[in-house]
N, C-alpha and C. Protein backbone atom coordinates (compact mmCIF):
# COMPACT_ATOMS: atom_id res chain seq x y z
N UNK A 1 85.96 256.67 181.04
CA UNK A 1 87.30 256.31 181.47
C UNK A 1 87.60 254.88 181.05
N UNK A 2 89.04 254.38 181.09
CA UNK A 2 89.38 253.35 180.72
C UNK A 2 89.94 252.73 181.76
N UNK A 3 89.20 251.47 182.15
CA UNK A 3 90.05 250.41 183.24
C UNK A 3 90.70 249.38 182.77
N UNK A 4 92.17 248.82 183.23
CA UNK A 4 92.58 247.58 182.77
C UNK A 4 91.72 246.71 184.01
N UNK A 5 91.30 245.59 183.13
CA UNK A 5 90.55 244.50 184.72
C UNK A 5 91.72 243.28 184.19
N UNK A 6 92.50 242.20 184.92
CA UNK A 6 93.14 241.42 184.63
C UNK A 6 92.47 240.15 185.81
N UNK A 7 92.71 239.35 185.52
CA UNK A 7 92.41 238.09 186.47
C UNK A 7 93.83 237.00 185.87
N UNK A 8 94.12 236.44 187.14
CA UNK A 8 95.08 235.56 186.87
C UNK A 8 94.98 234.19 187.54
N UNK A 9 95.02 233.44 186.88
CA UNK A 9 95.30 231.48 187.61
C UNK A 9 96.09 230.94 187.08
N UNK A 10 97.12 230.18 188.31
CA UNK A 10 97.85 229.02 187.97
C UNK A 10 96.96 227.72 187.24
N UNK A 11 97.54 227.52 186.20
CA UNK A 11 96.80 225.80 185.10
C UNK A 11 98.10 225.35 185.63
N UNK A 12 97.88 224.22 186.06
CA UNK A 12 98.71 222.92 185.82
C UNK A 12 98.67 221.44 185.62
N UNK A 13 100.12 221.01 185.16
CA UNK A 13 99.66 219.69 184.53
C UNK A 13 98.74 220.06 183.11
N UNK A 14 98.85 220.68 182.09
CA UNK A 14 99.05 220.99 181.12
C UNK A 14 99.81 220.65 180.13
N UNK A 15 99.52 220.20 178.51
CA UNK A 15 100.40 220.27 178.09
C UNK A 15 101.24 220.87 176.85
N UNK A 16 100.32 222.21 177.35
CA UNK A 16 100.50 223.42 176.26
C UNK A 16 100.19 224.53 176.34
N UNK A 17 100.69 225.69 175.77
CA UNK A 17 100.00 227.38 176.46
C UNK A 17 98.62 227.11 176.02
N UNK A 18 98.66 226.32 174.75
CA UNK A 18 96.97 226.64 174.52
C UNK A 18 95.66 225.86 175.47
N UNK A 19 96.35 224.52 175.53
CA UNK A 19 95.65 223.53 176.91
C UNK A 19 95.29 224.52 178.01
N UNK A 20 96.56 225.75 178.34
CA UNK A 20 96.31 226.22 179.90
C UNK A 20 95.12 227.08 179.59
N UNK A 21 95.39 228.17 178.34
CA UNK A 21 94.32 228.60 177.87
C UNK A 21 92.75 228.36 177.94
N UNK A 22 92.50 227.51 177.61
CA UNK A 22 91.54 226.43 177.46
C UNK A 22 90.59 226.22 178.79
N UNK A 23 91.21 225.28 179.60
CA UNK A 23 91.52 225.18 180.66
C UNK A 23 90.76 226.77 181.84
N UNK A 24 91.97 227.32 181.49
CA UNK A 24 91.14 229.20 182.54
C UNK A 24 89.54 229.36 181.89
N UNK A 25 89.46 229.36 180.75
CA UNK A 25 88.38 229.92 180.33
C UNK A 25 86.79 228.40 180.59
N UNK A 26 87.44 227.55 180.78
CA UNK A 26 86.37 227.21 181.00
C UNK A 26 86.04 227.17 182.73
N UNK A 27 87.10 227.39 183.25
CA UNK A 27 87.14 227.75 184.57
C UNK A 27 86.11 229.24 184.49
N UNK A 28 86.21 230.05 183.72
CA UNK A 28 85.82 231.64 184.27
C UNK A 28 84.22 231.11 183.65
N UNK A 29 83.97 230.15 182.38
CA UNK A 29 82.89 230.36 182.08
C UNK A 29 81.81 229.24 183.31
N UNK A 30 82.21 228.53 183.66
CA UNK A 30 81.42 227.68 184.74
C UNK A 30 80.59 228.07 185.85
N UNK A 31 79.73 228.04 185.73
CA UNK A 31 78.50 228.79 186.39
C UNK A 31 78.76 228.62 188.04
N UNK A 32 79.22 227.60 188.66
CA UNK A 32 79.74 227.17 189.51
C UNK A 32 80.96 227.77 190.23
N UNK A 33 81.65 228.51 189.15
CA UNK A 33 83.16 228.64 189.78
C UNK A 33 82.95 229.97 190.72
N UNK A 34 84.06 230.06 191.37
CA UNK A 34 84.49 231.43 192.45
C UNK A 34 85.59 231.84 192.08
N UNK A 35 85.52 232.27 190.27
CA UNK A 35 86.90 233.09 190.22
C UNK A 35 86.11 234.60 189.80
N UNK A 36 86.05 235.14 191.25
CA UNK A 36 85.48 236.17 190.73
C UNK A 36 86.69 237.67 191.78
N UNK A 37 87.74 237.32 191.83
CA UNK A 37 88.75 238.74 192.02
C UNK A 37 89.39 239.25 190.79
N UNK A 38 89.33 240.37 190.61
CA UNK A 38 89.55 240.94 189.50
C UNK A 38 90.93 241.96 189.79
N UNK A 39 91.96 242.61 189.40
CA UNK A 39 93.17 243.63 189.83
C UNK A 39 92.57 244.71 188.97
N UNK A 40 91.94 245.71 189.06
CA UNK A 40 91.54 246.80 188.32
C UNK A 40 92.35 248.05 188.31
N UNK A 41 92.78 248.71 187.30
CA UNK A 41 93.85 249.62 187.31
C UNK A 41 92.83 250.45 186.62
N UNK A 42 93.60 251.73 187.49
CA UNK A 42 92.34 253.30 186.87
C UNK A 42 93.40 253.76 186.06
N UNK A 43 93.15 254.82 185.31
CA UNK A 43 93.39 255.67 184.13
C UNK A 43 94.67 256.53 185.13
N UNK A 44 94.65 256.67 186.40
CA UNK A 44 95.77 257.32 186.99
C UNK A 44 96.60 256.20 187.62
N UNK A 45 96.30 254.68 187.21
CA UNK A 45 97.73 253.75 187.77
C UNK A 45 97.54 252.87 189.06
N UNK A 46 96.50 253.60 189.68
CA UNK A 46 96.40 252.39 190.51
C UNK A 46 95.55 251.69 190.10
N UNK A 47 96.05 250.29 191.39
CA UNK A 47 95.32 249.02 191.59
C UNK A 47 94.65 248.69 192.63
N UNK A 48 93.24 247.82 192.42
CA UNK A 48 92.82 247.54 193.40
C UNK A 48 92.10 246.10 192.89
N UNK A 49 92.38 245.15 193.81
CA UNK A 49 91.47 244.03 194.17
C UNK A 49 89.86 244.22 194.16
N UNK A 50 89.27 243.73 192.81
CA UNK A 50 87.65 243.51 193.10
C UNK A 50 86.83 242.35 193.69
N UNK A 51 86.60 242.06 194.47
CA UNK A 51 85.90 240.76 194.72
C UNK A 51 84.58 240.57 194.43
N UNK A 52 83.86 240.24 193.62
CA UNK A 52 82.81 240.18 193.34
C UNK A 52 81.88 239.58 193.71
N UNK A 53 82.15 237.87 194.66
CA UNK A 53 81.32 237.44 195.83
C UNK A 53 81.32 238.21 197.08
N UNK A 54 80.13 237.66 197.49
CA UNK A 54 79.61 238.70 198.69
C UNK A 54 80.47 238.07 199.81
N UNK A 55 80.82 239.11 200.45
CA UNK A 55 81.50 239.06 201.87
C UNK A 55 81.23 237.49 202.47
N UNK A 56 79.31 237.50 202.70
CA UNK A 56 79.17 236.49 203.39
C UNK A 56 79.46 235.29 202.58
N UNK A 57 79.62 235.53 201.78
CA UNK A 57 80.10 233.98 200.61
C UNK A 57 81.46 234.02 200.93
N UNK A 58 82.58 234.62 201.66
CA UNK A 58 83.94 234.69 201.71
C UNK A 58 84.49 235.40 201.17
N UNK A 59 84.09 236.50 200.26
CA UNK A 59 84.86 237.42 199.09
C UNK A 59 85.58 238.49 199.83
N UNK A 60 86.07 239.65 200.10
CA UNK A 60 86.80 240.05 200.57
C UNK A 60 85.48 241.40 200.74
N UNK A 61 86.20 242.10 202.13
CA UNK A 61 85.08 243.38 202.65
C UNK A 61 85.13 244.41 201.76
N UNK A 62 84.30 245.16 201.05
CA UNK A 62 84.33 246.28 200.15
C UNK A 62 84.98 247.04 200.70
N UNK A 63 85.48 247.25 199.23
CA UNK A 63 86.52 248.82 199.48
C UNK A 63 87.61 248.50 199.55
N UNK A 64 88.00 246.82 199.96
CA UNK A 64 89.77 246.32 200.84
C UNK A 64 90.17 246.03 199.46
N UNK A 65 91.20 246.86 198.98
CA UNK A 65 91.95 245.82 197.59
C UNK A 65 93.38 246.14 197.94
């Protein structure tokens, strides 16, 4: 099957699409960061919220999207 996974962040104070660019990805690549919610869409249209930190780290309760 085919999933769309999308992740989205506000960049600001930027001073270019490619800066914001830039910018997210070194955000997603940082070993450190907590951008780990994902909007996953199935092959029949829906969406759901993935959180990929654990509950007890703050991520959201499985299954809730």
């Amino acid at each position: 099957m085919d999933y769309r996974v999308t992740w989205e962040i506000d960049i600001e104070e930027v001073e270019s699409a490619l800066a914001a660019a830039l910018e997210a990805h070194r955000i997603m690549l940082d070993p450190a960061s907590i951008t780990t919610v994902f909007a996953v869409t199935s092959p029949a249209g829906t969406t759901e919220l993935i959180d990929l930190l654990p509950e007890e780290a703050g991520g959201l309760p499985s299954g809730d999207g």
